[in-house]
N, C-alpha and C. Protein backbone atom coordinates (compact mmCIF):
# COMPACT_ATOMS: atom_id res chain seq x y z
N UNK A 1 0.85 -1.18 0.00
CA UNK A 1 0.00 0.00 0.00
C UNK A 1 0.89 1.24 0.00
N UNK A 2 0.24 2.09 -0.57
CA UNK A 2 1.06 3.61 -0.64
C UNK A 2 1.41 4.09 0.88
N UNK A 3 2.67 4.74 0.98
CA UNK A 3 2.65 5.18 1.75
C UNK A 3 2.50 7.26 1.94
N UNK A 4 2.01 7.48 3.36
CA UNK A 4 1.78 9.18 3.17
C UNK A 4 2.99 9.65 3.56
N UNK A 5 3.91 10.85 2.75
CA UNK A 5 5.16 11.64 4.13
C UNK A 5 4.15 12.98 3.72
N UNK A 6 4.97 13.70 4.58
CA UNK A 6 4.84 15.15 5.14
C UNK A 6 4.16 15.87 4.13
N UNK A 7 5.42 15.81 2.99
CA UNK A 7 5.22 16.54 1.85
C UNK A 7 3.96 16.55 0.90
N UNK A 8 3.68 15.34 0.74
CA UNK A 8 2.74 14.87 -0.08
C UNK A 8 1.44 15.26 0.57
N UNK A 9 1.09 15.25 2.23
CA UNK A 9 -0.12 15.40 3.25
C UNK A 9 0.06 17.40 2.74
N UNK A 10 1.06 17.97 3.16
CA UNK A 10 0.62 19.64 3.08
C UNK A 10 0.94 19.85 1.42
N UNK A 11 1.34 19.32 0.65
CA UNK A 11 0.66 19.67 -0.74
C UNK A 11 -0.72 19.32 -1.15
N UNK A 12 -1.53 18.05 -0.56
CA UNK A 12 -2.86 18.25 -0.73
C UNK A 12 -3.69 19.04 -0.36
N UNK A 13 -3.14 19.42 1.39
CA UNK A 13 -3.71 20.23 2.10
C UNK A 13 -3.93 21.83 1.19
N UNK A 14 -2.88 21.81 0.73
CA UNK A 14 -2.97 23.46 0.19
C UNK A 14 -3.27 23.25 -1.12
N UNK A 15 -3.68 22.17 -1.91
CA UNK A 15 -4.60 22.15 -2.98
C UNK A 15 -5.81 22.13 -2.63
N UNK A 16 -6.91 21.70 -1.34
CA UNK A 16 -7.53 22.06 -0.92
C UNK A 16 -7.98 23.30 -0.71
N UNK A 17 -6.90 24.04 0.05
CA UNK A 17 -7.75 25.13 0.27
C UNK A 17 -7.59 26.28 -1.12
N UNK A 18 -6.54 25.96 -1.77
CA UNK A 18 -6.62 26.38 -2.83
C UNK A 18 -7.85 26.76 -3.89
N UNK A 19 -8.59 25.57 -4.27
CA UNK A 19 -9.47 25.24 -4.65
C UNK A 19 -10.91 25.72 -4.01
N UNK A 20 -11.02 25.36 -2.32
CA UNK A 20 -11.78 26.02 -1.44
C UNK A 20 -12.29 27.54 -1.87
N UNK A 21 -11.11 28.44 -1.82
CA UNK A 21 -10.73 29.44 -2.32
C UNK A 21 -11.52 30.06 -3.40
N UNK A 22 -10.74 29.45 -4.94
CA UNK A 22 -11.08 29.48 -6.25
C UNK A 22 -13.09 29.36 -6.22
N UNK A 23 -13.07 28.64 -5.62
CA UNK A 23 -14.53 27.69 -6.21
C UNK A 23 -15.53 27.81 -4.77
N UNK A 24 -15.16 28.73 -3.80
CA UNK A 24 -16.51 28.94 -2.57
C UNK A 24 -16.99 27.70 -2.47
N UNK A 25 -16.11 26.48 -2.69
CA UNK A 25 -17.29 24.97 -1.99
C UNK A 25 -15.85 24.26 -1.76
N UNK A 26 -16.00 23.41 -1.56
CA UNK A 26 -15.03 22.33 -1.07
C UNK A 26 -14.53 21.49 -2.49
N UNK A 27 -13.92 21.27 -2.53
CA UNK A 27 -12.93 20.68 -3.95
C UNK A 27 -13.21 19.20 -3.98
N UNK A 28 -13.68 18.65 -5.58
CA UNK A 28 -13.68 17.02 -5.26
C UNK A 28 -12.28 16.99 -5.51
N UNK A 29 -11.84 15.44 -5.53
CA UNK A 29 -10.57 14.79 -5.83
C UNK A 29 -10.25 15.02 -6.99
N UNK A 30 -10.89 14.99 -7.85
CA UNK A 30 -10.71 15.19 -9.37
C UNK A 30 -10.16 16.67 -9.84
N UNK A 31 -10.50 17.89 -9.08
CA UNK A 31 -10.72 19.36 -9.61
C UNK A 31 -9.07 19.05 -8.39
N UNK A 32 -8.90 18.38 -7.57
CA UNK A 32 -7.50 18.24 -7.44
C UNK A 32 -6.14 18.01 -7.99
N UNK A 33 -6.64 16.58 -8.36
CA UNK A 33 -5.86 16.17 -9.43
C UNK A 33 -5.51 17.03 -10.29
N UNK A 34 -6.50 17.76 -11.11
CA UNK A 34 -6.01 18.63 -12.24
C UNK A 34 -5.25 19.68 -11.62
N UNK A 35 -5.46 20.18 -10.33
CA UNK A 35 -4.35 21.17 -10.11
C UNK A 35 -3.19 20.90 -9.85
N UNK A 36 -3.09 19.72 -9.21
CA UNK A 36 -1.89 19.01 -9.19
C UNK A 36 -0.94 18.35 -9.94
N UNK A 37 -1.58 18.47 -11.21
CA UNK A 37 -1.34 17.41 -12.09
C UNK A 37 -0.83 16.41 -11.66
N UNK A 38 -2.00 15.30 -11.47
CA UNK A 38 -1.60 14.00 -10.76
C UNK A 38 -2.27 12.80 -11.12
N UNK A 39 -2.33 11.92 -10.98
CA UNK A 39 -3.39 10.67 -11.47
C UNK A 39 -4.34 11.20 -10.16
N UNK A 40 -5.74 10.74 -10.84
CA UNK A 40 -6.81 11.15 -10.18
C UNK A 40 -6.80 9.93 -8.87
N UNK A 41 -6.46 8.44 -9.29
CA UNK A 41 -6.25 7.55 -8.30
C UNK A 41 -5.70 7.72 -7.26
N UNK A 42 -4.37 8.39 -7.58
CA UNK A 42 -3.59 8.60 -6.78
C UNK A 42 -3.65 9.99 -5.67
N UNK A 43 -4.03 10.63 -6.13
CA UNK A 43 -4.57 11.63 -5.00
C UNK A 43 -5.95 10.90 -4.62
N UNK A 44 -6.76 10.31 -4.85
CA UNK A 44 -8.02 9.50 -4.14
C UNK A 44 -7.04 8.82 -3.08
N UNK A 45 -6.11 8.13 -3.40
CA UNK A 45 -5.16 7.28 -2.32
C UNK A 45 -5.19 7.92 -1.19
N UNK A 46 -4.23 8.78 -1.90
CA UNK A 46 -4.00 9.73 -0.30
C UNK A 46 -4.83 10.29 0.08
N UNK A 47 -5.87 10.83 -0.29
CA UNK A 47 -7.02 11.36 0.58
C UNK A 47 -7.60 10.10 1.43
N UNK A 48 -7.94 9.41 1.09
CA UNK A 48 -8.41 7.94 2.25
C UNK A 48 -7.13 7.92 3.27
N UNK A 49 -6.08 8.03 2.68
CA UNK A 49 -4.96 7.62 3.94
C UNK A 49 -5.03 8.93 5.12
N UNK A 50 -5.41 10.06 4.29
CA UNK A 50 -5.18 11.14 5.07
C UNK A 50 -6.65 11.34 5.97
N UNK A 51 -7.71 10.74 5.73
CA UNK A 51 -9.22 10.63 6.33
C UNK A 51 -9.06 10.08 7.35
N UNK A 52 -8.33 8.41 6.91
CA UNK A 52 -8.32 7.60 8.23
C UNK A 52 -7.19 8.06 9.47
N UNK A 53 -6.44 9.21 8.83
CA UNK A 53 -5.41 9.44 10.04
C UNK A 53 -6.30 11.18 10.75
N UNK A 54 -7.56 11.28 10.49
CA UNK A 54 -7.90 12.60 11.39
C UNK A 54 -7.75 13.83 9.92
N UNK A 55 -6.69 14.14 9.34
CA UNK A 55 -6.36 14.90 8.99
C UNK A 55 -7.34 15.88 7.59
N UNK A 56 -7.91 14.99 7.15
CA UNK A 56 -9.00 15.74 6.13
C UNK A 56 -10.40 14.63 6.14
N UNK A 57 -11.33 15.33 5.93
CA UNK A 57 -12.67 14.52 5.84
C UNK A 57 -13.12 14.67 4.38
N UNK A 58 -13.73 13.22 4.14
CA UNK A 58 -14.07 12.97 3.24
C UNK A 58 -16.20 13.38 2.98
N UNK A 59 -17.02 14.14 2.59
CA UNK A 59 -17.98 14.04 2.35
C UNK A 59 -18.33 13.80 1.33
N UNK A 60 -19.08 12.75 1.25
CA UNK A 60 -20.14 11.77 0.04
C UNK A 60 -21.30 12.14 0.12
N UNK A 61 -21.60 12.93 -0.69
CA UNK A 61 -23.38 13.58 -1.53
C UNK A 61 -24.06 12.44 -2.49
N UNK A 62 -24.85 12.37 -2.68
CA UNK A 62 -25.40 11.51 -3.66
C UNK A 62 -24.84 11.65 -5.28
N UNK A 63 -24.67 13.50 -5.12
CA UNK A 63 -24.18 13.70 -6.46
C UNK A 63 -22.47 13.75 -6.43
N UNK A 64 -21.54 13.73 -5.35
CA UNK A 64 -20.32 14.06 -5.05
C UNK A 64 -19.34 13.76 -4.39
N UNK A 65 -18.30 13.49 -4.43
CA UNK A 65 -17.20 13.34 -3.33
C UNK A 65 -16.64 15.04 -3.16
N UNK A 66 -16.70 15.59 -1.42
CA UNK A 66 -16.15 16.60 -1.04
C UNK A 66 -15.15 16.47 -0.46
N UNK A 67 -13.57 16.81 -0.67
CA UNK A 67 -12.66 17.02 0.75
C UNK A 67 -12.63 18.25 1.34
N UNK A 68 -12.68 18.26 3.06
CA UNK A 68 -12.37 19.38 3.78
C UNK A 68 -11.37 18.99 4.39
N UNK A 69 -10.60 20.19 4.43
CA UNK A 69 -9.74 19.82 6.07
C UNK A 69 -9.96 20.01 7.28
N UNK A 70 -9.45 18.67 8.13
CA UNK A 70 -10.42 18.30 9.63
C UNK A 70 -9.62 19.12 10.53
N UNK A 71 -7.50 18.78 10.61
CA UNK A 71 -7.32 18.86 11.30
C UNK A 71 -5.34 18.76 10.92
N UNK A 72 -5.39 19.63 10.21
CA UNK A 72 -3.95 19.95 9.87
C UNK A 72 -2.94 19.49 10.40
N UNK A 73 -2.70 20.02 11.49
CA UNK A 73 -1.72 19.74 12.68
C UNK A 73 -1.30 18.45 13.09
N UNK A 74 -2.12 17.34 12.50
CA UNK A 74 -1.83 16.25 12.46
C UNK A 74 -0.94 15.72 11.28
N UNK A 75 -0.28 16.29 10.48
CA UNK A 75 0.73 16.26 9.27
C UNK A 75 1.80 15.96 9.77
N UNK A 76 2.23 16.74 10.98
CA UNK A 76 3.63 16.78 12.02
C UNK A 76 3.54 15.27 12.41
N UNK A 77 2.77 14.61 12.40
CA UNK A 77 3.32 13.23 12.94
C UNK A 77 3.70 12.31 11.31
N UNK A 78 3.22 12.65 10.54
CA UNK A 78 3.58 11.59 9.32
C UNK A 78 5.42 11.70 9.43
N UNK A 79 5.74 10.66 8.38
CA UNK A 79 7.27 10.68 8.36
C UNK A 79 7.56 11.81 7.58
N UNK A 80 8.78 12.50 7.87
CA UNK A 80 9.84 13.31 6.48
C UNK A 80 9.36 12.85 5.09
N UNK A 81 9.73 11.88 4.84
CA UNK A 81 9.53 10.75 3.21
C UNK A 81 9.51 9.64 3.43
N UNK A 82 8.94 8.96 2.61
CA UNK A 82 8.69 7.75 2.10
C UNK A 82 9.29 7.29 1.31
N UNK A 83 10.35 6.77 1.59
CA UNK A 83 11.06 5.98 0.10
C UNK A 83 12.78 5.84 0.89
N UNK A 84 13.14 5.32 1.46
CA UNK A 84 14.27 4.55 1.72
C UNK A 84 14.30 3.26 0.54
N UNK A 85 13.11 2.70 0.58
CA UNK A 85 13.03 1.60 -0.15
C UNK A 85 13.50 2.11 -1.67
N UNK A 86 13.19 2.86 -1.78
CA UNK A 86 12.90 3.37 -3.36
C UNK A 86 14.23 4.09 -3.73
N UNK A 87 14.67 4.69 -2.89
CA UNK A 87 16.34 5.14 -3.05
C UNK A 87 17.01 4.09 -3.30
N UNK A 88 16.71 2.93 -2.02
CA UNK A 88 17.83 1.33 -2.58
C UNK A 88 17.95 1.31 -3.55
N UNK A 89 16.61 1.30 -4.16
CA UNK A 89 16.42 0.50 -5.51
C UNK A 89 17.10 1.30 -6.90
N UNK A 90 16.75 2.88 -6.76
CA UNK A 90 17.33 3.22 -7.82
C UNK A 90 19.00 3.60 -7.43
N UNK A 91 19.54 3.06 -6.42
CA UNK A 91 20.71 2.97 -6.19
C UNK A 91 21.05 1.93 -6.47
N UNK A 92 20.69 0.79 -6.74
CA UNK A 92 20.82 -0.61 -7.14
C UNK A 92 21.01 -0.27 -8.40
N UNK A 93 20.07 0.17 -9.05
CA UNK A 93 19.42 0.67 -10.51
C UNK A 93 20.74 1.04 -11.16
N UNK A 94 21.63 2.41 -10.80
CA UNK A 94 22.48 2.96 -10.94
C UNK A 94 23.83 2.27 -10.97
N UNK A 95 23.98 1.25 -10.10
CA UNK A 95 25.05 0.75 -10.12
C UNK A 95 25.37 -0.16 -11.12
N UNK A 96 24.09 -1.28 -11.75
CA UNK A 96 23.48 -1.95 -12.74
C UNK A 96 24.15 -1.46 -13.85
N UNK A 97 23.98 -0.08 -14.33
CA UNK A 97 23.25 0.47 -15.03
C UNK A 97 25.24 1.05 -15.56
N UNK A 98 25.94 1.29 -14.49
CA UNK A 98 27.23 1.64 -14.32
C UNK A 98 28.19 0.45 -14.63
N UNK A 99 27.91 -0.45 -14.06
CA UNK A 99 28.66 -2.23 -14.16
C UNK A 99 28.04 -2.38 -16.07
N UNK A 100 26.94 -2.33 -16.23
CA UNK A 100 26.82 -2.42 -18.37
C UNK A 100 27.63 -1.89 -18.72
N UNK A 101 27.68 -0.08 -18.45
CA UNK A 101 28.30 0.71 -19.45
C UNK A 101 29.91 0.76 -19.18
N UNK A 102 30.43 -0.18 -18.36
CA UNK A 102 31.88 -0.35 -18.12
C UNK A 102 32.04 -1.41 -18.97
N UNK A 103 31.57 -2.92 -18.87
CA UNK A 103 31.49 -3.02 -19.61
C UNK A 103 31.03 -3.39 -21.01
N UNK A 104 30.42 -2.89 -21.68
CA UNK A 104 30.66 -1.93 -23.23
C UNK A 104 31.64 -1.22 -23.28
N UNK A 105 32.17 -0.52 -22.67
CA UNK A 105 33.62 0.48 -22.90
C UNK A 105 34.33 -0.72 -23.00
N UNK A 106 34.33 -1.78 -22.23
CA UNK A 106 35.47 -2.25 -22.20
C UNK A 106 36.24 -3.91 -23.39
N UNK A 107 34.38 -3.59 -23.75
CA UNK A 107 34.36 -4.48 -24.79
C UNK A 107 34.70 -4.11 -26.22
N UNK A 108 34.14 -2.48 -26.52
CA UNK A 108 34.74 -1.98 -27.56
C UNK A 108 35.97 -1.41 -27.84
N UNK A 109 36.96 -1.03 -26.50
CA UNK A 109 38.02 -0.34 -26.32
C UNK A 109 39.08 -1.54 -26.34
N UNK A 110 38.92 -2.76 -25.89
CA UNK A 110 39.57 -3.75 -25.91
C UNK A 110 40.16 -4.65 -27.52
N UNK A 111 38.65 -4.28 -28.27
CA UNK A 111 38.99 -4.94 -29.81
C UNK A 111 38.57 -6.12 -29.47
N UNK A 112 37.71 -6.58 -28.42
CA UNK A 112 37.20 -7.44 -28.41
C UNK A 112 36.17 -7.86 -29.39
N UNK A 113 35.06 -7.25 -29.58
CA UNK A 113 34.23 -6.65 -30.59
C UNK A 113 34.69 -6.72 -31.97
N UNK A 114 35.55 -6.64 -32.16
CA UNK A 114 36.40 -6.64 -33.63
C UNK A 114 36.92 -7.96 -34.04
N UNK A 115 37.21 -8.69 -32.97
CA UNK A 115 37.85 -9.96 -33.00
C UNK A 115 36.85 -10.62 -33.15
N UNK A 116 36.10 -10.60 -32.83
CA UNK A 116 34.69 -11.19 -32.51
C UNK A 116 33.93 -11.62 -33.95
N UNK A 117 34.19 -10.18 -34.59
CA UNK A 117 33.18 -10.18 -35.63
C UNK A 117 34.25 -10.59 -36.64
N UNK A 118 35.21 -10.63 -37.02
CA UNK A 118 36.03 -11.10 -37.95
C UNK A 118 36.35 -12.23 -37.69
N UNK A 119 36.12 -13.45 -36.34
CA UNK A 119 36.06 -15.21 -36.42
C UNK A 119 34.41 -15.51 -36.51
N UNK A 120 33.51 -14.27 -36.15
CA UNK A 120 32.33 -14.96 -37.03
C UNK A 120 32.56 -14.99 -38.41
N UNK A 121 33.14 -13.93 -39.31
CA UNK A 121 33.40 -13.38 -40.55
C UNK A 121 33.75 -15.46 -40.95
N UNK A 122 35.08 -15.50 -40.84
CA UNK A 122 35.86 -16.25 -41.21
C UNK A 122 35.14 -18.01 -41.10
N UNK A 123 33.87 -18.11 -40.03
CA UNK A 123 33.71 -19.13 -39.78
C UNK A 123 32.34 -19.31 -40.80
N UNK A 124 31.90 -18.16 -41.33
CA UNK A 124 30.72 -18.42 -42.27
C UNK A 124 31.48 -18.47 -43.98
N UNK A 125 32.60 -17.82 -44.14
CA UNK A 125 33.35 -18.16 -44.77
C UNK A 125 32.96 -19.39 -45.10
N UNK A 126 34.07 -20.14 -44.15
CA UNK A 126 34.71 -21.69 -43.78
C UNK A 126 33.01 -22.48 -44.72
N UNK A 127 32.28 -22.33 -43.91
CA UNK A 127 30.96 -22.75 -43.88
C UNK A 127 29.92 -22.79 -45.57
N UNK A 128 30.51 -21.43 -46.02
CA UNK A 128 30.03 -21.38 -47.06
C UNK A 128 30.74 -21.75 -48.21
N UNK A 129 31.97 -22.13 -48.25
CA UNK A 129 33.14 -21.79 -49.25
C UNK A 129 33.13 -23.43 -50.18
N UNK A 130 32.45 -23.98 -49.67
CA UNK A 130 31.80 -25.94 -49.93
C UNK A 130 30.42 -25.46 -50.48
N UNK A 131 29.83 -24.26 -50.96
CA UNK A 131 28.58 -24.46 -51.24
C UNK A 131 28.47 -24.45 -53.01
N UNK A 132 29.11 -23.76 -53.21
CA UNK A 132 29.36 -23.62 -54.99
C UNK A 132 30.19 -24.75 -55.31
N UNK A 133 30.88 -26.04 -55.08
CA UNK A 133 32.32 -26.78 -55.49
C UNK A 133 31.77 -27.25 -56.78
N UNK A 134 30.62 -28.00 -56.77
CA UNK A 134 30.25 -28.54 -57.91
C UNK A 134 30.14 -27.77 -59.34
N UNK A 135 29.80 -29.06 -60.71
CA UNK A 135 29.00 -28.14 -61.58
C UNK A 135 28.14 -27.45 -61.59
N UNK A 136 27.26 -26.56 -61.86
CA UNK A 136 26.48 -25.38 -61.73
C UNK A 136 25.24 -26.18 -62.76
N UNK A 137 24.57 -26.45 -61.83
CA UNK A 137 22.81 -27.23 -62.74
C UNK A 137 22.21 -26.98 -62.99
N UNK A 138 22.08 -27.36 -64.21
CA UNK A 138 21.00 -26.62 -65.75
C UNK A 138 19.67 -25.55 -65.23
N UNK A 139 19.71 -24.90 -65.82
CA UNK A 139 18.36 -24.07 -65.90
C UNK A 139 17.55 -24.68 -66.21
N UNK A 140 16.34 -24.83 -65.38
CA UNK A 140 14.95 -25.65 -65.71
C UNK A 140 14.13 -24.79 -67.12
N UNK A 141 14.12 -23.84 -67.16
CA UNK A 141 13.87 -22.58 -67.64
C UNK A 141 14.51 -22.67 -68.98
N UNK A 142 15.76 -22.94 -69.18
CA UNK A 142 16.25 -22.56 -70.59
C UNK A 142 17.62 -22.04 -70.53
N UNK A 143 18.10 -21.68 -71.37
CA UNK A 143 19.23 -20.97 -71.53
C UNK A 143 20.34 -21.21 -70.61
């Protein structure tokens, strides 16, 4: 499941009242999203995460989803960020990514690559050089 930090809780918050603002009613998720430019899912995410922790309320109209904010001050307890995990990974990513392009340098700088392709060269040669030995057989055709 997604997780909420700091950042992500007072940037909704102040697309809220943003919107609040703009539009004299309470903002759905959607008229969020677009200010945010964000997947509409994904700010729905965090608004449920941020409902169930106190911090904004969710109202459901027959015709609407409304967010208000309940209770701000409750942001100070989420974490800094979210993503230790996600740093590993594109630190993993990076190193991956560093170990290829060494080597490739070290495959083309070596003449490895060159050697390579001139004993394939030589072995289709070898391979083909038995395919013509014979007489050359009549044209079905003529001439």
């Amino acid at each position: 499941m997604a997780e909420l930090n700091r950042g992500d809780a007072h940037l909704l918050v102040a697309a809220i009242r943003v919107l609040e603002h703009k539009l004299d009613r309470p903002p759905e998720p959607a008229e969020m999203a677009g200010l945010l430019d964000m997947d509409e899912s994904s700010v729905r995410l965090r608004i449920n995460l941020m409902n169930e922790r106190g911090i904004v309320q969710v109202v459901e109209s027959a015709f609407a989803t409304h967010v208000e904010v309940k209770e701000h001050t409750l942001i100070e307890e989420l974490p800094e960020e979210s993503g230790p995990a996600i740093s590993e990974d594109l630190a993993a990513f990076d190193r991956r990514k560093e170990e290829e392009a060494r080597r490739m340098a070290n495959l083309f700088d070596s003449g490895e690559h060159e050697r390579k392709k001139q004993e394939k060269l030589r072995r289709m040669d070898e391979e083909l050089g038995g395919f013509r030995k014979g007489p050359k057989p009549p044209n079905p055709f003529g001439d």
